[in-house]
Protein backbone atom coordinates (compact mmCIF):
# COMPACT_ATOMS: atom_id res chain seq x y z
CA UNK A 1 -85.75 41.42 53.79
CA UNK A 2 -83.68 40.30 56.43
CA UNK A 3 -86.10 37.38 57.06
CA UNK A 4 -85.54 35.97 54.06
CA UNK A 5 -82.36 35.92 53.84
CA UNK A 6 -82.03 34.16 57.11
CA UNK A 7 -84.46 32.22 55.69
CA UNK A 8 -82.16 31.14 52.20
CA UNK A 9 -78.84 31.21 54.97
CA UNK A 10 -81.15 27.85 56.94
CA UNK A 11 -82.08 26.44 53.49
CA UNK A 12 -78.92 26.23 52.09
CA UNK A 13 -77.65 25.30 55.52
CA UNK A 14 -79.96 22.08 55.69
CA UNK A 15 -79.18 21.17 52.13
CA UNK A 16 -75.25 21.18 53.09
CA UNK A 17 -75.73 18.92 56.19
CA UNK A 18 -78.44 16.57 53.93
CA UNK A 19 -75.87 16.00 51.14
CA UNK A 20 -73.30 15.55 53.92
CA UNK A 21 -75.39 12.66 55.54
CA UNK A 22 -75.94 11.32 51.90
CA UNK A 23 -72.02 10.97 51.26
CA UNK A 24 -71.41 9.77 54.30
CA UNK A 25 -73.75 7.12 53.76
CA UNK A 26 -72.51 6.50 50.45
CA UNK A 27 -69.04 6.32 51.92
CA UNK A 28 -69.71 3.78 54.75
CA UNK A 29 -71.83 1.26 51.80
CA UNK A 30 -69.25 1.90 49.75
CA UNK A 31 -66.69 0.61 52.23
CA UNK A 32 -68.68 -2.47 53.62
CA UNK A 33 -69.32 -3.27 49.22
CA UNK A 34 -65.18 -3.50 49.03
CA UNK A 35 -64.48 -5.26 52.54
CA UNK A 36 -67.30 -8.07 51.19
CA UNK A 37 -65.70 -8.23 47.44
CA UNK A 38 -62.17 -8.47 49.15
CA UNK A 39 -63.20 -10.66 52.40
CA UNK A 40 -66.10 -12.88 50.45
CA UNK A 41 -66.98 -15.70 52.65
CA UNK A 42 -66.51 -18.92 50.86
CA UNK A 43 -69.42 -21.41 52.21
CA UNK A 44 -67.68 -24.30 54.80
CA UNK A 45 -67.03 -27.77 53.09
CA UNK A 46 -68.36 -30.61 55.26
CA UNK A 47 -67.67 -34.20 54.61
CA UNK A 48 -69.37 -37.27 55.94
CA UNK A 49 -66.01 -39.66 56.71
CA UNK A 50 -68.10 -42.94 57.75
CA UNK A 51 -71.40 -43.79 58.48
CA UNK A 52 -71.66 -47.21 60.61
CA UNK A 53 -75.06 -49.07 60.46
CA UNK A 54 -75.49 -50.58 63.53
CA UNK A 55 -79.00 -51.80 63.60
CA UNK A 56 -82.05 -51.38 61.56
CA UNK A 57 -84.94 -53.10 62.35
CA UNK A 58 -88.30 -52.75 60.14
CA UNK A 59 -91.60 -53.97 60.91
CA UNK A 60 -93.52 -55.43 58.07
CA UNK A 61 -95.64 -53.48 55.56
CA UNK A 62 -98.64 -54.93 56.56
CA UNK A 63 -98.76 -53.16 60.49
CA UNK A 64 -100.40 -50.13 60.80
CA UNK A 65 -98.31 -48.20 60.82
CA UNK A 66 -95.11 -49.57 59.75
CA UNK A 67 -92.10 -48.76 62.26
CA UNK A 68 -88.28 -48.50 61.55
CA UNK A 69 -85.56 -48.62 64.51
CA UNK A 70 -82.44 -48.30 64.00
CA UNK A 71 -79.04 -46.95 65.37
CA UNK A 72 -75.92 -45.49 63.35
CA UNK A 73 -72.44 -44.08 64.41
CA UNK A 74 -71.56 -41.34 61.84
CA UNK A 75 -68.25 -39.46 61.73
CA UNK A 76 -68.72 -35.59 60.28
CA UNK A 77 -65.86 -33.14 59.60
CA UNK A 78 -65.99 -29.30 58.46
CA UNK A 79 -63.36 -27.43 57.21
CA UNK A 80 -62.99 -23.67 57.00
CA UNK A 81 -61.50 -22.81 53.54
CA UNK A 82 -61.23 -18.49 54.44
CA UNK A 83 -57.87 -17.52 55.05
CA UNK A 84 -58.91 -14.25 56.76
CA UNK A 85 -62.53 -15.11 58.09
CA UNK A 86 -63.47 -17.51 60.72
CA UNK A 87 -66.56 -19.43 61.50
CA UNK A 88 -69.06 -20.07 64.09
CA UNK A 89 -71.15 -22.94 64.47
CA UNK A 90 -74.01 -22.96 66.66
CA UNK A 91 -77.47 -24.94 66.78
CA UNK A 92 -76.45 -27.69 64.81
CA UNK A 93 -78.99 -30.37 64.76
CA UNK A 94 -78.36 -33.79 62.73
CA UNK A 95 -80.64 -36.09 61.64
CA UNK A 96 -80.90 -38.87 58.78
CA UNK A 97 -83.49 -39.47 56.03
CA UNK A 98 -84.20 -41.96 54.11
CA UNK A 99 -86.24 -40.79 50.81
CA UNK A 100 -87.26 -37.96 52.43
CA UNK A 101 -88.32 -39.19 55.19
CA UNK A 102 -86.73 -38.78 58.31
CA UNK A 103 -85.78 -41.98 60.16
CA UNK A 104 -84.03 -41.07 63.38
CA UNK A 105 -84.40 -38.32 65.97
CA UNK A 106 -82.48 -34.61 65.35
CA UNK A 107 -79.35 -35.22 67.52
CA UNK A 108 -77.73 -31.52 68.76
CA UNK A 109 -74.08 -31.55 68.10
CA UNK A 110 -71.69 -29.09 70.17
CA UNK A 111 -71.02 -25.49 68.84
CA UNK A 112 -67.50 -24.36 67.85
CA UNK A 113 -65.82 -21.81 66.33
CA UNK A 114 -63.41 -22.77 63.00
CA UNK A 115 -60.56 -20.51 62.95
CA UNK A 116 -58.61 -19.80 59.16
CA UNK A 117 -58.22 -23.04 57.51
CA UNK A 118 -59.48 -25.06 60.61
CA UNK A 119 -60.94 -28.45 60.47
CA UNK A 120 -63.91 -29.38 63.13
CA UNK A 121 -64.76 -32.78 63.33
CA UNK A 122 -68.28 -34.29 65.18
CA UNK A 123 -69.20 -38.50 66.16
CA UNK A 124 -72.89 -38.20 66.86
CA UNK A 125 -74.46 -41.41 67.27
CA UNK A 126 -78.11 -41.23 65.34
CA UNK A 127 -81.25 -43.17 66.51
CA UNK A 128 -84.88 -43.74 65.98
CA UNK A 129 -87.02 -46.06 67.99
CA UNK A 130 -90.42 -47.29 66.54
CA UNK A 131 -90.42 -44.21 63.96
CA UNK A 132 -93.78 -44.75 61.97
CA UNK A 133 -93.29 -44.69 58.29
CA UNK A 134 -94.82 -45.21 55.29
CA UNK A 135 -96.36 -48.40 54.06
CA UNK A 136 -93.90 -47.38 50.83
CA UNK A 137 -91.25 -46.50 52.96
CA UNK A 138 -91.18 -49.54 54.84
CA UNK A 139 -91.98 -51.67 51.28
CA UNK A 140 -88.46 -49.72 50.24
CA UNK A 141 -86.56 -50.25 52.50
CA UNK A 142 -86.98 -54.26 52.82
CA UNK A 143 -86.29 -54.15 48.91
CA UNK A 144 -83.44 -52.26 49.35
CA UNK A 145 -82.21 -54.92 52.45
CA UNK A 146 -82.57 -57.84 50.25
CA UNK A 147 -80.16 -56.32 47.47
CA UNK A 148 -77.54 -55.18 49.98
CA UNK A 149 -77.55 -51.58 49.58
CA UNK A 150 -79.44 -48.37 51.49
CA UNK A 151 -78.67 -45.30 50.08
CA UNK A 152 -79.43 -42.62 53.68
CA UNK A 153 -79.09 -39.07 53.52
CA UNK A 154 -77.21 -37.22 56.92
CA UNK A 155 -78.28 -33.88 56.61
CA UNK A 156 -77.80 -30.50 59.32
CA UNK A 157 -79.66 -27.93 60.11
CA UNK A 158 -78.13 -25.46 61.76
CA UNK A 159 -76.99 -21.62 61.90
CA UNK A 160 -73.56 -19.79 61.40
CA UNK A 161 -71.41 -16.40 61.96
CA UNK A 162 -68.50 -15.38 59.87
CA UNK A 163 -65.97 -13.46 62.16
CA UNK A 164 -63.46 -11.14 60.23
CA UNK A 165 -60.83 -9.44 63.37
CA UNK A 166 -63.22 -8.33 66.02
CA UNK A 167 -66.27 -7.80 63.91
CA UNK A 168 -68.87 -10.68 63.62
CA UNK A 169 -71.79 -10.94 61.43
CA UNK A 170 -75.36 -12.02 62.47
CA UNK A 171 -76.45 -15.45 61.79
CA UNK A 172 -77.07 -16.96 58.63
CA UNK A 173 -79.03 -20.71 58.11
CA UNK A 174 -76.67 -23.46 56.94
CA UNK A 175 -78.41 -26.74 55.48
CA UNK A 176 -76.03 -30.11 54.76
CA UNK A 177 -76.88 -33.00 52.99
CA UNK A 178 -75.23 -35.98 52.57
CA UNK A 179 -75.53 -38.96 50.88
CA UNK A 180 -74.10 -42.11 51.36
CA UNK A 181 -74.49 -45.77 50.54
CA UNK A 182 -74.61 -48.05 53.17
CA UNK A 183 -74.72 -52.31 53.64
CA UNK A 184 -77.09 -53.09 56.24
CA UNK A 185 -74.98 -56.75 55.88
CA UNK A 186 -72.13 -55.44 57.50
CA UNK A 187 -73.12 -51.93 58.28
CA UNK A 188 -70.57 -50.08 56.54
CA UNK A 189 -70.32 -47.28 53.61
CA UNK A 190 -69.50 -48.67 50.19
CA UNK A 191 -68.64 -47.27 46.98
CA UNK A 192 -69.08 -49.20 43.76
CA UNK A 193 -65.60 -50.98 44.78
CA UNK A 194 -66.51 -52.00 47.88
CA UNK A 195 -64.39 -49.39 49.82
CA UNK A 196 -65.06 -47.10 52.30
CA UNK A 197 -66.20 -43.77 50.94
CA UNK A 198 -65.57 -40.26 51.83
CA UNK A 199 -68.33 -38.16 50.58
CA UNK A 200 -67.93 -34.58 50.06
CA UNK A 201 -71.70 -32.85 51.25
CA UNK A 202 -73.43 -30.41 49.57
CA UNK A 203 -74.01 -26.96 51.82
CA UNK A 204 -76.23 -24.03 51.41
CA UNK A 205 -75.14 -21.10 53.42
């Protein structure tokens, strides 16, 4: 008799300390559900301020394959719209495409943390040298040099942490893609006006 009721005493005693470790989890998921619904990291808004065309240079159709070179200047910026979380950037590689199709090499820009309501701003200079492309691509792109207007995508590739006090979180991908018009007459960025253009990018976090 006395077995079993040590027996009932170790049951009952295991079933106290499970439901503890089930409440306690409970508490803790409950906590880190509230901290994310009051601390919610709103995605970074990047912005492509200029994008100078210095060179292009396309090899006819006809080669096998076609080749593109050419050389741009672009001016990036990323601001941090949290008031209470701060971001890190880290292998941030740009690049630009043009339908699709990448045209000059990935280009690493520097990491750096963006404090509350901090701006970051990057001047890589993009290239490609004899990039084969498509016969379409390179069919395109002399079209779109005789009417005086390329429309280029800068995009990033790239990975971030959101730091709230002395907690940070692991890495999540961030992917930015912006598109812009540009003149290969004089090189610049255009809008329908004929101004310089500020385009707002769109980011996936």
């Amino acid at each position: 008799m006395s077995k079993d009721k040590e027996w009932h005493r170790r049951r009952h005693l295991f079933r106290g300390l499970a439901s503890l470790c089930v409440t306690i989890v409970f508490i803790i998921l409950l906590i880190i559900l509230i901290i994310y619904l009051v601390l919610r990291p709103t995605k970074p808004h990047f912005y492509l301020q200029n994008l100078h065309l210095i060179k292009i240079n396309a090899s006819p159709a006809t080669n096998t394959p076609p080749t593109l070179s050419i050389n741009l200047q672009a001016t990036l910026s990323s601001r941090n719209p949290n008031s209470r979380i701060g971001i890190y950037y880290s292998n941030l590689d740009t690049y630009v495409t043009y339908r699709d199709e990448p045209i000059t090499v990935p280009v690493s820009l520097p990491p750096v943390y963006e404090g509350h309501k901090d701006v970051a701003v990057w001047s890589p200079v993009l290239y490609g040298s004899g990039v084969p492309v498509d016969p379409y691509v390179a069919n395109a792109i002399a079209q779109d040099q005789a009417a005086g207007l390329l429309l280029l995508h800068v995009k990033v590739d790239g990975r971030v942490k959101w730091k709230v006090g002395s907690w940070t979180s692991g890495h999540y991908h961030l992917f930015v893609n912006c598109p812009i018009f540009v003149s290969p007459n004089n090189g610049n960025t255009i809008q329908g006006d004929g101004l310089p253009e500020i385009v707002e990018c769109h980011v996936e976090v």
